[in-house]
Protein backbone atom coordinates (compact mmCIF):
# COMPACT_ATOMS: atom_id res chain seq x y z
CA UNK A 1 -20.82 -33.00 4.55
CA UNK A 2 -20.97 -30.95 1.78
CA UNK A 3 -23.68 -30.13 -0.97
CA UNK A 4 -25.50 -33.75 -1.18
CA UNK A 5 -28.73 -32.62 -3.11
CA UNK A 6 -28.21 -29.21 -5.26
CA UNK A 7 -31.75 -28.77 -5.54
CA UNK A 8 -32.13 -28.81 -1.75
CA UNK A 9 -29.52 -26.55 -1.20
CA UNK A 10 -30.33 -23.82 -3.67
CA UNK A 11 -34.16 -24.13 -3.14
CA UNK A 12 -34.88 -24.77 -6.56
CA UNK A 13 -37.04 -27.33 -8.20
CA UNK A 14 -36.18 -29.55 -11.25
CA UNK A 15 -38.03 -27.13 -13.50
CA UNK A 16 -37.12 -24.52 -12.37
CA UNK A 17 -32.95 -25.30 -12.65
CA UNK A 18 -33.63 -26.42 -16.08
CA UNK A 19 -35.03 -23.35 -17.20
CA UNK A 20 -32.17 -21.74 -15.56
CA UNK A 21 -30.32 -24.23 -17.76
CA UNK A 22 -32.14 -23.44 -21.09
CA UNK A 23 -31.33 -19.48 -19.99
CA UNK A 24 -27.69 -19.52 -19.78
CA UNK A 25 -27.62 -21.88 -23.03
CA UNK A 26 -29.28 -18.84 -24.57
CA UNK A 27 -26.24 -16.74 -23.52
CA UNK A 28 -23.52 -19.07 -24.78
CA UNK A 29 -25.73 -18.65 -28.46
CA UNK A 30 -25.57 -15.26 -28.23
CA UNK A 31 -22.60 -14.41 -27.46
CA UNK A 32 -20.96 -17.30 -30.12
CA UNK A 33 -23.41 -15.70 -32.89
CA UNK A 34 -21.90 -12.49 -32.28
CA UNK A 35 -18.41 -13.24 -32.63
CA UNK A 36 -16.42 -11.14 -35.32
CA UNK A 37 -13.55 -9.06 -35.91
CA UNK A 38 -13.83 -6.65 -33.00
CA UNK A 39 -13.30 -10.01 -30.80
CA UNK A 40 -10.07 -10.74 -33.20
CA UNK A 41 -9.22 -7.22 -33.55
CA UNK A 42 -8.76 -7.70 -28.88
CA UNK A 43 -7.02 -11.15 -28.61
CA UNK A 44 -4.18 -9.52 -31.28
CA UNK A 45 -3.94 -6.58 -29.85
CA UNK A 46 -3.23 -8.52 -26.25
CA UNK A 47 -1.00 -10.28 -28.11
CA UNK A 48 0.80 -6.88 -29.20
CA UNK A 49 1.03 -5.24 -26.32
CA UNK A 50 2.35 -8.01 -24.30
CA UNK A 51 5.00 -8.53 -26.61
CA UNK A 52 6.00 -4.54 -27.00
CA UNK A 53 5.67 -4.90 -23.10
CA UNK A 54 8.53 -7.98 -22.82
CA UNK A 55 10.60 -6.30 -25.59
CA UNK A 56 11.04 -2.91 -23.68
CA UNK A 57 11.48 -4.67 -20.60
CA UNK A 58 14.30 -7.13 -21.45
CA UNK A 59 16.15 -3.94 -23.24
CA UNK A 60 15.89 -1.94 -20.25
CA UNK A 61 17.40 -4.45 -18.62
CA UNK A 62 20.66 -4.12 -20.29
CA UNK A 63 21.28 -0.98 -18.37
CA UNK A 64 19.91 -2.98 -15.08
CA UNK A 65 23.14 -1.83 -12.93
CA UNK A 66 21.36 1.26 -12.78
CA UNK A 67 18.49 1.42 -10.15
CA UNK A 68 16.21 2.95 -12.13
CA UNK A 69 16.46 0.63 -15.66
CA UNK A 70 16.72 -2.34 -12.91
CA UNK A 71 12.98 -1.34 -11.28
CA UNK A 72 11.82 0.16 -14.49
CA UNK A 73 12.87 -3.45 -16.78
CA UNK A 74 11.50 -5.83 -13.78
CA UNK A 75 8.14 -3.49 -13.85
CA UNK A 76 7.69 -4.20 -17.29
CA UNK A 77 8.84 -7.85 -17.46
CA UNK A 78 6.18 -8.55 -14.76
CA UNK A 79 3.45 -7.29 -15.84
CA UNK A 80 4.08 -8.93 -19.83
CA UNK A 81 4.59 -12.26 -18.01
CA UNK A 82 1.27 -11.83 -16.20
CA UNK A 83 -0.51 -10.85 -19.17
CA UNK A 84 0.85 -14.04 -20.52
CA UNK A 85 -0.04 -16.13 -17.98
CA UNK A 86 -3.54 -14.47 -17.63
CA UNK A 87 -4.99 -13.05 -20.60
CA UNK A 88 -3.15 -15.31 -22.98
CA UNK A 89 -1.55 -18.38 -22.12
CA UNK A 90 -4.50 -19.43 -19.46
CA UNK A 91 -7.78 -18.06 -21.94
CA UNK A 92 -5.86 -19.22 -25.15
CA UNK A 93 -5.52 -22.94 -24.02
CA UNK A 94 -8.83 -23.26 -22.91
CA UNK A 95 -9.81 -23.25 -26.60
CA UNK A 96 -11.48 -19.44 -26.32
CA UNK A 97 -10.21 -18.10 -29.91
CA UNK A 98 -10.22 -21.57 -31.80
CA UNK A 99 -13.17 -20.34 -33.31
CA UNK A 100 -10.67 -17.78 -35.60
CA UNK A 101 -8.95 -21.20 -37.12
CA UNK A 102 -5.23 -18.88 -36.38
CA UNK A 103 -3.09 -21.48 -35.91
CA UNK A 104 -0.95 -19.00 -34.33
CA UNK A 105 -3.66 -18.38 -31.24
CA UNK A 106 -5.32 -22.11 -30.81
CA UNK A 107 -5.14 -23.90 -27.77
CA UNK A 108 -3.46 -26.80 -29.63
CA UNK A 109 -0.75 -25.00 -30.33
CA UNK A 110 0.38 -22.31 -27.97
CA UNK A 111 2.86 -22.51 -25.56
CA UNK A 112 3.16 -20.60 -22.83
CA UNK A 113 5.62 -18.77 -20.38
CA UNK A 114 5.34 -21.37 -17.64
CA UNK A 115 7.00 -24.10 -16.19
CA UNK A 116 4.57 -27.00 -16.91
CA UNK A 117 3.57 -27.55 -20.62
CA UNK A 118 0.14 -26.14 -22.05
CA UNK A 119 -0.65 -30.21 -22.68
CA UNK A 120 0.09 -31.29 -18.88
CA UNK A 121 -2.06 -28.08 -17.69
CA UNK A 122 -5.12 -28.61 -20.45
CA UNK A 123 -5.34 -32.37 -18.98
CA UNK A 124 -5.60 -31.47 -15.71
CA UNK A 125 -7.69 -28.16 -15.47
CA UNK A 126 -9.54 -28.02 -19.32
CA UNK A 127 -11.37 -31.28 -17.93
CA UNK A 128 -10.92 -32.11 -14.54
CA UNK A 129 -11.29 -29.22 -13.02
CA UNK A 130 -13.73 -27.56 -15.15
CA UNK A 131 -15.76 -31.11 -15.34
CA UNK A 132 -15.82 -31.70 -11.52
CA UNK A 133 -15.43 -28.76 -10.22
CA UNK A 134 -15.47 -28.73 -6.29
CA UNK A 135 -16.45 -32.29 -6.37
CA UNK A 136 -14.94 -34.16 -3.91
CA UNK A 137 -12.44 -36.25 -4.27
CA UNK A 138 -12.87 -35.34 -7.96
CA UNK A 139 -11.57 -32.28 -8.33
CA UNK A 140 -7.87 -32.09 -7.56
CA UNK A 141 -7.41 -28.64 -7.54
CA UNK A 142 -9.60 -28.19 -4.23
CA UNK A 143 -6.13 -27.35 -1.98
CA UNK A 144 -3.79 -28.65 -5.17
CA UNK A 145 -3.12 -31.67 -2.94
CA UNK A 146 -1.07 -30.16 -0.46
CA UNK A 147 -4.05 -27.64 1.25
CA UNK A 148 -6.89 -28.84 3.62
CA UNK A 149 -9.50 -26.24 1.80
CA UNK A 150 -13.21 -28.28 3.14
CA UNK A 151 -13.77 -29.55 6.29
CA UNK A 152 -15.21 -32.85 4.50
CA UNK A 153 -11.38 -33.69 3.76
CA UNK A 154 -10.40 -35.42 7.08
CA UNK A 155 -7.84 -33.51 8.85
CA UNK A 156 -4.37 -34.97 9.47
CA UNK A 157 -1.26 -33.98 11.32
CA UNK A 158 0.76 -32.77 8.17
CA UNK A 159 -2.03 -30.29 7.93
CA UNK A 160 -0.65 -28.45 10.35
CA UNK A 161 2.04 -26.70 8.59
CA UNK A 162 0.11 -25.75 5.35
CA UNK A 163 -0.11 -22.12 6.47
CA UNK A 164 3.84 -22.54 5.72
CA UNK A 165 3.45 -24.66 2.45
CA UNK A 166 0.84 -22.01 1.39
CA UNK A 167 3.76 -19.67 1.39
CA UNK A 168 5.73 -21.78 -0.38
CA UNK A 169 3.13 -22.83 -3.19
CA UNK A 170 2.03 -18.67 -3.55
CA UNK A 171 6.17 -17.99 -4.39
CA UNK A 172 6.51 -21.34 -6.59
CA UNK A 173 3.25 -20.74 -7.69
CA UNK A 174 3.88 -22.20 -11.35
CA UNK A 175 6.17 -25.20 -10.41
CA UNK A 176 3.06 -25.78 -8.08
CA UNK A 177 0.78 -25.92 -10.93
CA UNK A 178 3.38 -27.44 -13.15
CA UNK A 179 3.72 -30.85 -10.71
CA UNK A 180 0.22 -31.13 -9.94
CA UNK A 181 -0.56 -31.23 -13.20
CA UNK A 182 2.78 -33.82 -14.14
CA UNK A 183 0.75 -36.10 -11.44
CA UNK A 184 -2.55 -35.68 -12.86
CA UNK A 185 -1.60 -36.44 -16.06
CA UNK A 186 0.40 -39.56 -14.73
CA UNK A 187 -2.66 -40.59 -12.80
CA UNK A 188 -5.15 -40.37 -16.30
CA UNK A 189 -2.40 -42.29 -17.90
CA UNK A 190 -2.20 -45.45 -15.47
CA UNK A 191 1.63 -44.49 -14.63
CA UNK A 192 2.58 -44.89 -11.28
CA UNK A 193 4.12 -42.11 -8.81
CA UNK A 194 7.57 -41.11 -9.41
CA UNK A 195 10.13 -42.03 -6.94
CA UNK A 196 13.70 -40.93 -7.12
CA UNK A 197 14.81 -42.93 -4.14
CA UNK A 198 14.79 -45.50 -5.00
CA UNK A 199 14.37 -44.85 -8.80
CA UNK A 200 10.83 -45.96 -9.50
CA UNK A 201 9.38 -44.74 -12.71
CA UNK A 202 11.55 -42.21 -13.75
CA UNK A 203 11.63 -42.45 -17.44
CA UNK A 204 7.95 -41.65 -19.04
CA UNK A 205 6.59 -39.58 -21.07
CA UNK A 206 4.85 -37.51 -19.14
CA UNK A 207 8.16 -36.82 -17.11
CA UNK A 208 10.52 -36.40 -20.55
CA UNK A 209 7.57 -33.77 -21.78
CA UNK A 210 7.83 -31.98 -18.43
CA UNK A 211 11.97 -31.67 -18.12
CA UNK A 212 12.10 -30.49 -21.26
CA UNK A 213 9.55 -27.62 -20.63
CA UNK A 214 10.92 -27.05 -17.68
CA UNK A 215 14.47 -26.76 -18.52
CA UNK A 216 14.02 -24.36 -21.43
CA UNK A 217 12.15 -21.84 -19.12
CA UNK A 218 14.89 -22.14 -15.99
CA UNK A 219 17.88 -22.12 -19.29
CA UNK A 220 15.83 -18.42 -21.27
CA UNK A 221 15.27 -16.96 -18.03
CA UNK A 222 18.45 -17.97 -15.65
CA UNK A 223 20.96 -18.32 -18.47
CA UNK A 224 20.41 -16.94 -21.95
CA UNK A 225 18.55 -13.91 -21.17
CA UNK A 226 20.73 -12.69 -18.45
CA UNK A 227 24.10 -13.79 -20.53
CA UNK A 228 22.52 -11.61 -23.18
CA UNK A 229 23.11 -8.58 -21.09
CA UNK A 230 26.77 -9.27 -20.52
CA UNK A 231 27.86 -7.26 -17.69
CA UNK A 232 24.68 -6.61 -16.30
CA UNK A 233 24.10 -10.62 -16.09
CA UNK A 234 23.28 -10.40 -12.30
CA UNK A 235 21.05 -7.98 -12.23
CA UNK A 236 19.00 -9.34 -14.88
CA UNK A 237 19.13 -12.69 -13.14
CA UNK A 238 17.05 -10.94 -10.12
CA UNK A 239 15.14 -9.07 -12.58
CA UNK A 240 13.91 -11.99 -14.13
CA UNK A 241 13.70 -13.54 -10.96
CA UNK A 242 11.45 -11.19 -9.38
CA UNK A 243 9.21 -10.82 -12.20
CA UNK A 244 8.56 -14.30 -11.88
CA UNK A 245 8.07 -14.15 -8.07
CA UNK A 246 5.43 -11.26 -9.04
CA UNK A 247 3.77 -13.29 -11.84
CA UNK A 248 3.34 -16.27 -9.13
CA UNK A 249 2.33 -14.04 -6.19
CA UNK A 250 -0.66 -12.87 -9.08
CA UNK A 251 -1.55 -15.58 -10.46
CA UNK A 252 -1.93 -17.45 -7.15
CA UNK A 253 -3.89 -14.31 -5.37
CA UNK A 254 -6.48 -14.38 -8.43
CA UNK A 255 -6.84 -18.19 -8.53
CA UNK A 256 -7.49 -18.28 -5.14
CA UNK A 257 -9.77 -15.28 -4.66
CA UNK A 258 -12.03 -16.88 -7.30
CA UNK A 259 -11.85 -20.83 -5.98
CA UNK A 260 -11.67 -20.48 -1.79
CA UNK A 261 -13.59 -17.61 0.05
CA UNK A 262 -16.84 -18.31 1.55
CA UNK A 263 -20.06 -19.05 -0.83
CA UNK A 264 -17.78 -20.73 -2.83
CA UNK A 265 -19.59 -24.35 -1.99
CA UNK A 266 -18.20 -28.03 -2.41
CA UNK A 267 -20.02 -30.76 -3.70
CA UNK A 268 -20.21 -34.60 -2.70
CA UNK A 269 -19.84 -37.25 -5.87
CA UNK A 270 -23.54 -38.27 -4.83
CA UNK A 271 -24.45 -34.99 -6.13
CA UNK A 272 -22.71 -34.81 -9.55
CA UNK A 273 -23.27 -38.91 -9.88
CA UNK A 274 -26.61 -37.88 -11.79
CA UNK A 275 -26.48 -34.29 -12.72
CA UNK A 276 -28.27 -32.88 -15.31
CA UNK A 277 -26.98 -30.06 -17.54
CA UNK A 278 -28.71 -27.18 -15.60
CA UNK A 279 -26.85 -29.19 -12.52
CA UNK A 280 -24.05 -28.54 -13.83
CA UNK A 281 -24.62 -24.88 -14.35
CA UNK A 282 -25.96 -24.12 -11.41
CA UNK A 283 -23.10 -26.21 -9.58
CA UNK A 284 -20.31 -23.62 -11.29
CA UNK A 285 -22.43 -20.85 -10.46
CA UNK A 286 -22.18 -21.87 -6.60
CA UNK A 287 -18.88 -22.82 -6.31
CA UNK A 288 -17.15 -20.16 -7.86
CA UNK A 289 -16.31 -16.97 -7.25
CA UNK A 290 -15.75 -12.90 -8.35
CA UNK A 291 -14.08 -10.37 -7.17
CA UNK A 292 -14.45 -6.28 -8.24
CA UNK A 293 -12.49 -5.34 -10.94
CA UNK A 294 -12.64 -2.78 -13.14
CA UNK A 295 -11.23 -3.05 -17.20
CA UNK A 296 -7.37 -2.72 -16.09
CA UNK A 297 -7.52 -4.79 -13.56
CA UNK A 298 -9.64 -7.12 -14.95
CA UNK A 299 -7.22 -7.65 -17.86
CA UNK A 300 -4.57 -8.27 -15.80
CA UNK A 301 -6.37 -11.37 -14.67
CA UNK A 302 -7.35 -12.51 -17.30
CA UNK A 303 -10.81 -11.72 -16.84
CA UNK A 304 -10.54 -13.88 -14.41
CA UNK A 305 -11.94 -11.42 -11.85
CA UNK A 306 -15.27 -13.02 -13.31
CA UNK A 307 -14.63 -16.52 -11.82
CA UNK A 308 -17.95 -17.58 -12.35
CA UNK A 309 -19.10 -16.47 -15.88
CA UNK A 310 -15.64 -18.74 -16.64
CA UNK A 311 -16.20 -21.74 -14.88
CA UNK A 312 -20.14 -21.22 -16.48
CA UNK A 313 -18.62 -20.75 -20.09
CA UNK A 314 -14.72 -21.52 -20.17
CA UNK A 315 -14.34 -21.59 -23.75
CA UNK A 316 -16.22 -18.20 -24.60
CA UNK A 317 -13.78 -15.18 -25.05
CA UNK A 318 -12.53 -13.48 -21.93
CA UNK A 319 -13.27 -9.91 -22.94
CA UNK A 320 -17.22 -10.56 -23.07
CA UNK A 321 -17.01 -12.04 -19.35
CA UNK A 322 -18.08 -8.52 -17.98
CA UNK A 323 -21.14 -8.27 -20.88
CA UNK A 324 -21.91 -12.15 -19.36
CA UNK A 325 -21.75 -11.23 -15.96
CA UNK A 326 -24.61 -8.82 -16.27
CA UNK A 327 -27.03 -11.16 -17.67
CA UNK A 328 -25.54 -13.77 -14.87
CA UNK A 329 -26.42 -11.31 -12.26
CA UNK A 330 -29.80 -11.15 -13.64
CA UNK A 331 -30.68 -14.41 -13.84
CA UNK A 332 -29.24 -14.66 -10.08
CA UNK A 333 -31.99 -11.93 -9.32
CA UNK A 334 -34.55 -13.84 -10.98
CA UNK A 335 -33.56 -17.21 -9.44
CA UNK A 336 -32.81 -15.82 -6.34
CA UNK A 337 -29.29 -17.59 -6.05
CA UNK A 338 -26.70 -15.74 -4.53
CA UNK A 339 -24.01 -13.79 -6.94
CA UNK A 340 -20.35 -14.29 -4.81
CA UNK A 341 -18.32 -10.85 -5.26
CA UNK A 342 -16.03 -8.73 -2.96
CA UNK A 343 -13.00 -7.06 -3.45
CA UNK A 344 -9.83 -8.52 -3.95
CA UNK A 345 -8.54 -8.38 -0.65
CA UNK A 346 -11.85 -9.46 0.93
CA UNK A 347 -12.05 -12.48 -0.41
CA UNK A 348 -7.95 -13.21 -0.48
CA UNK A 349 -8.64 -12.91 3.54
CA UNK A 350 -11.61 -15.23 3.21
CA UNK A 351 -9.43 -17.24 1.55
CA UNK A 352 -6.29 -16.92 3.90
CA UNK A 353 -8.84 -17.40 6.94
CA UNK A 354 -9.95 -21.10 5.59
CA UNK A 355 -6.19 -21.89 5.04
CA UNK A 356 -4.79 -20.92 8.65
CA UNK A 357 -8.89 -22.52 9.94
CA UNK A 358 -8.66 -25.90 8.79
CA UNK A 359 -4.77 -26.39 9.27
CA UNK A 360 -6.13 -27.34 13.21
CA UNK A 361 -8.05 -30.15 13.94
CA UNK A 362 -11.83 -30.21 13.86
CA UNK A 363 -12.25 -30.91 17.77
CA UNK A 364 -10.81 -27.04 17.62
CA UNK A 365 -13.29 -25.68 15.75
CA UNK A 366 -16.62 -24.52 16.42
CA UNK A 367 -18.53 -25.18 13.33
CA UNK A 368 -18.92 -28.24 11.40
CA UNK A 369 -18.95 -29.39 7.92
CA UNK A 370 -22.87 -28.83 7.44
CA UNK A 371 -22.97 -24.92 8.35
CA UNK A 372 -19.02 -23.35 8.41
CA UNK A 373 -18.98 -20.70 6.18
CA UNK A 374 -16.14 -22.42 4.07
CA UNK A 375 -18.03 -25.43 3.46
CA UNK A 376 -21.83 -25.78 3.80
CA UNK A 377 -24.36 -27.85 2.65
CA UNK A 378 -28.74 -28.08 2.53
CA UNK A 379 -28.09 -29.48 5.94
CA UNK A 380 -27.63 -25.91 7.07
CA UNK A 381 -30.94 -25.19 7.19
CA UNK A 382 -31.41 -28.02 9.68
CA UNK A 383 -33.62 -26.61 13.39
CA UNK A 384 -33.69 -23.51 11.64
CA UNK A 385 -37.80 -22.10 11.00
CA UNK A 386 -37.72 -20.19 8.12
CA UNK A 387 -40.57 -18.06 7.22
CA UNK A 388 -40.71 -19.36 4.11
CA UNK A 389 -40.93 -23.10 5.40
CA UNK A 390 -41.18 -25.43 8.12
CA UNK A 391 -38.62 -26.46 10.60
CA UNK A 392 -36.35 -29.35 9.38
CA UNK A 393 -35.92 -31.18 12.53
CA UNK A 394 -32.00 -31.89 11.72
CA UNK A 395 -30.27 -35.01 12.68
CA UNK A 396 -33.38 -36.65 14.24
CA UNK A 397 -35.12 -36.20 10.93
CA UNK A 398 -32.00 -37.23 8.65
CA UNK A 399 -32.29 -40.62 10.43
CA UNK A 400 -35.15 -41.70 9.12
CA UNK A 401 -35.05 -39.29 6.27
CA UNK A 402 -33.22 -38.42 2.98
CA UNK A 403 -32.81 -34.63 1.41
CA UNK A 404 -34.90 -35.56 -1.57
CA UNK A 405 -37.37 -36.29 0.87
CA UNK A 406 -37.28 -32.83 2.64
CA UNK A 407 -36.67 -31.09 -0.51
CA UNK A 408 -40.49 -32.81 -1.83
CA UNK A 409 -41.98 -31.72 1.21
CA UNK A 410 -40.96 -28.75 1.83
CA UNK A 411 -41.04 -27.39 -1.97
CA UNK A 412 -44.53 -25.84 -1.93
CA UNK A 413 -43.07 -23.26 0.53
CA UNK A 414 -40.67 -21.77 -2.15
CA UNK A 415 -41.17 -20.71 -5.47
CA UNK A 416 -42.91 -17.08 -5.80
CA UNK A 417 -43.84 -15.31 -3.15
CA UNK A 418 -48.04 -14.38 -3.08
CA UNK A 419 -47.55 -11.72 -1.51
CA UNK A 420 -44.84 -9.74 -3.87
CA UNK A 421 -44.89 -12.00 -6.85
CA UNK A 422 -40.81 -12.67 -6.08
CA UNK A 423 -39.24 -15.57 -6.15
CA UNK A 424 -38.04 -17.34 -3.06
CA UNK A 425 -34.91 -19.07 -3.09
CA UNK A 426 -31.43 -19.86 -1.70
CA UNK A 427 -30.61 -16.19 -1.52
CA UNK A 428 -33.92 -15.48 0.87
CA UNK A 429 -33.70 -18.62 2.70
CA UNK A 430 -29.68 -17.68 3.51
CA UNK A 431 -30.65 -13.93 4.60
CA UNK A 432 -33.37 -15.37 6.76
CA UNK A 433 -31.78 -18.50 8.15
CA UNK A 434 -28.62 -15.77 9.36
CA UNK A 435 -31.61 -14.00 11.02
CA UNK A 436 -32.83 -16.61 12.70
CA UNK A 437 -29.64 -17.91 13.48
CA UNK A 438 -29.32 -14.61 15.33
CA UNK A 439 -32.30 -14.45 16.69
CA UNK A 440 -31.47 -18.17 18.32
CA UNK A 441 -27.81 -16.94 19.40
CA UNK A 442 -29.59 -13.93 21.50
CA UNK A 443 -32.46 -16.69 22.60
CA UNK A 444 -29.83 -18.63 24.46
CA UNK A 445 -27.79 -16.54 25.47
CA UNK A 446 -30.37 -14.47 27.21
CA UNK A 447 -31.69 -18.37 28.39
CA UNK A 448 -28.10 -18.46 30.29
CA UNK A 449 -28.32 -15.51 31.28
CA UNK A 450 -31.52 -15.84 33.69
CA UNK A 451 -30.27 -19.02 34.60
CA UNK A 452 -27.40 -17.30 35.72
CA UNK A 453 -29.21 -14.83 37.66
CA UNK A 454 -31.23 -17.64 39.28
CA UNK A 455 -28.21 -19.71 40.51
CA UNK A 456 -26.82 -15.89 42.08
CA UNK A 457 -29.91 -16.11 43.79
CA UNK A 458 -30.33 -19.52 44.82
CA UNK A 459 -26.36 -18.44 46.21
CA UNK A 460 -27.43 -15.43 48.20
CA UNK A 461 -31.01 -17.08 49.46
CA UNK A 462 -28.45 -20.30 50.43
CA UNK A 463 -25.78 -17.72 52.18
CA UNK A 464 -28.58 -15.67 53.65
CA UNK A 465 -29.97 -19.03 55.21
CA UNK A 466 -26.61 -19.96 56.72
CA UNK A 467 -26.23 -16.76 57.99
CA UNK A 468 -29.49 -16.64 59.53
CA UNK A 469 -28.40 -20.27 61.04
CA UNK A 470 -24.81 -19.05 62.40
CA UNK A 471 -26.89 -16.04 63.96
CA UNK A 472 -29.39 -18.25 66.03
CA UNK A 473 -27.05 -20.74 67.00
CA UNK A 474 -24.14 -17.90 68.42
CA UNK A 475 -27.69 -16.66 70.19
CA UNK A 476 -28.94 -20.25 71.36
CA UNK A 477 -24.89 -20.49 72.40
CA UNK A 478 -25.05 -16.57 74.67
CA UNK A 479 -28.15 -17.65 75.82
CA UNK A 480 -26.64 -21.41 77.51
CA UNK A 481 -23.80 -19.81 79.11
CA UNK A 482 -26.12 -17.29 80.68
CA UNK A 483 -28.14 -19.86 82.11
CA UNK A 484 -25.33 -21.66 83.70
């Protein structure tokens, strides 16, 4: 199963993940304390430029029968709907710059340039999400309902075409987001599933606050905005339409680079049932994930590029993410926690891997929910010897035997190091289980392979002797007709 026991899995005592804990509190302080007009001075000047950006788009796009004002407007119309979605509409409602009291840029009152309202989404992701993230059974956004993303889920037959309906969601990408959150909302509410045949639950609230969003962003950017253009109308229709196909295709790629690839772990609700706060940190600083990106790039995700630092402090402004993430990194050293990075496409293919893995049935794969490197739990380190511990004797021991249990026994062998003075953690205890890992891959298959070399042997010594047999009894056989 997943991540039972995070102090198990991470190698870290109780002290030692709340000083961790008291550490990254000391971040959040600093950073707040040293918010100011050069933080205002960014979020307005986002604000700006996306705007200019959408402007000079949606005018180029009255000359749109012409190739180049048709690539040129759709080139600028995606990108100001990403920064939207990204920068401002995403960081804004999560309550970053509340702290300017603008009730022009506070998350309860911006709307953004999406399908689903800033209400549904904030209901859904602000706490559930963020609250339980990568908790089991908790956290709805592990697969958004419709993706087998943990081995822990159990698979079933539908699962088989989500390599499809991943195609699907990346394109839709916002009407995606925009039902799951309708249904998470619904479900926080008490209000039963909508069903439209037969009519069951129809008329709500919820469902009245989503049509309406809905239908003014299908009516601005299918019907006024390309109306506006007059004879260009059609054009502008695919602009539009492809600039939200790009925002989607964006959005998607970022949310999954930061949520899916491997080291991004999963959590069981036995865990979180009673986590402390340096739990909690520690649990967002596992199961999330970066990716390299430099100040453009980074922008255009929001800042989202630094998965973790959000998911450790979703409220703090995204522009001091990359200031965060060094003292992160840091305290990843010290701790000697792994800090999940890659590039973009790296982990996208992690990502894309896990998706087209799990769509098959577990029987198919080789690895199981304890040690795969989507989903992996303290249970990894099970018949592995470590040189910085004693051999857990896996299932045998987990009989009779409980992870608290292994973690209080086998504690004294972390910690620092006597040798170096470093700490030993899950970082070290990862590098060296892959080695020994290794080490027992080459073991047996070097074990097979002189036991294959003795069976060829056993075969010739067996042919040899029935060759030696045939001989003598052909000779015995000469020798009887002779006789005769």
């Amino acid at each position: 199963m997943a991540i039972t026991d995070i102090k198990a899995f991470a190698h870290l005592s109780a002290a030692d993940i709340e000083s961790l804990g008291h550490e990254l509190d000391t971040i959040r302080r600093n950073v707040e304390n040293s918010l100011g007009e050069k933080d205002a001075k960014y979020i307005r000047r986002s604000i700006a430029a996306q705007r200019i950006l959408e402007a000079a788009g949606r005018a180029t796009l009255f000359a749109s029968k012409k190739r180049w004002a048709w690539l040129t407007g759709t080139a600028l119309l995606s990108v100001a709907k990403i920064i939207e979605n990204m920068e401002l509409g995403h960081n804004i409602s999560h309550g970053q710059w509340d702290w300017m009291n603008d009730p022009e840029i506070h998350s309860t009152t911006w709307e953004w340039d999406m399908t689903g309202t800033s209400a549904q989404w904030k209901a859904a992701h602000n706490y559930s999400h963020h609250m339980y993230t990568n908790v089991l059974e908790m956290d709805d956004d592990l697969g958004f309902g419709i993706l087998r993303m943990t081995r822990d889920e159990e698979w079933k037959p539908v699962n088989l075409v989500q390599p499809v309906a991943n195609l699907f969601l990346a394109a839709l990408f916002e009407w995606g987001i925009a039902l799951h959150d309708l249904a998470a909302q619904k479900e926080q509410m008490g209000i039963p599933p909508t069903s439209f045949f037969p009519p069951r639950n129809v008329v709500n609230e919820p469902n009245k606050a989503f049509w309406r969003k809905a239908g003014k962003q299908v009516a601005k950017d299918f019907v006024i905005y390309p109306a506006l253009t007059g004879p260009a109308w059609k054009s502008t229709l695919k602009a539009n339409a492809t600039a939200n196909l790009v925002r989607n295709l964006w959005a998607y790629a970022v949310i999954f680079c930061g949520h899916f690839p491997d080291g991004a772990e999963k959590f069981t609700v036995e865990q979180f049932e009673n986590e402390t706060q340096g739990e909690w940190y520690l649990r967002q600083m596992l199961g999330s994930a970066n990716f390299d990106a430099g100040p453009v790039m980074g922008f255009m995700s929001g800042n989202l590029s630094y998965q973790i630092e959000h998911h450790l402090f979703p409220d703090l402004p995204s522009n001091r993410y990359p200031e965060v993430s060094v003292k992160v990194r840091e305290l990843c050293d010290k701790y000697d926690l792994p800090y999940t990075t890659g590039s973009l496409a790296k982990q996208y293919l992690l990502a894309f891997r896990t998706i087209h893995k799990l769509a098959l049935p577990d029987q198919w794969l080789k690895r199981t929910s304890d040690d795969a490197p989507e989903t992996s739990s303290e249970r990894k380190f099970a018949g592995i010897s470590l040189p910085s511990m004693p051999t857990w004797n896996g299932s045998e021991w987990l009989a009779e035997h409980s992870a608290s249990e292994w973690l209080a026994e086998h504690q004294p062998h972390w910690g620092l190091d006597p040798v170096t003075g470093e700490r030993r953690g899950l970082r070290s205890a990862m590098q060296e289980a892959k080695v020994a890992l290794k080490e027992k891959a080459a073991h047996e298959k070097q074990v097979l392979r002189e036991a294959k070399l003795a069976l060829q042997e056993k075969a010739r010594a067996e042919r040899a002797l029935l060759t030696d047999k045939a001989q003598r009894g052909g000779w015995f056989s000469r020798k009887l007709r002779r006789t005769r």
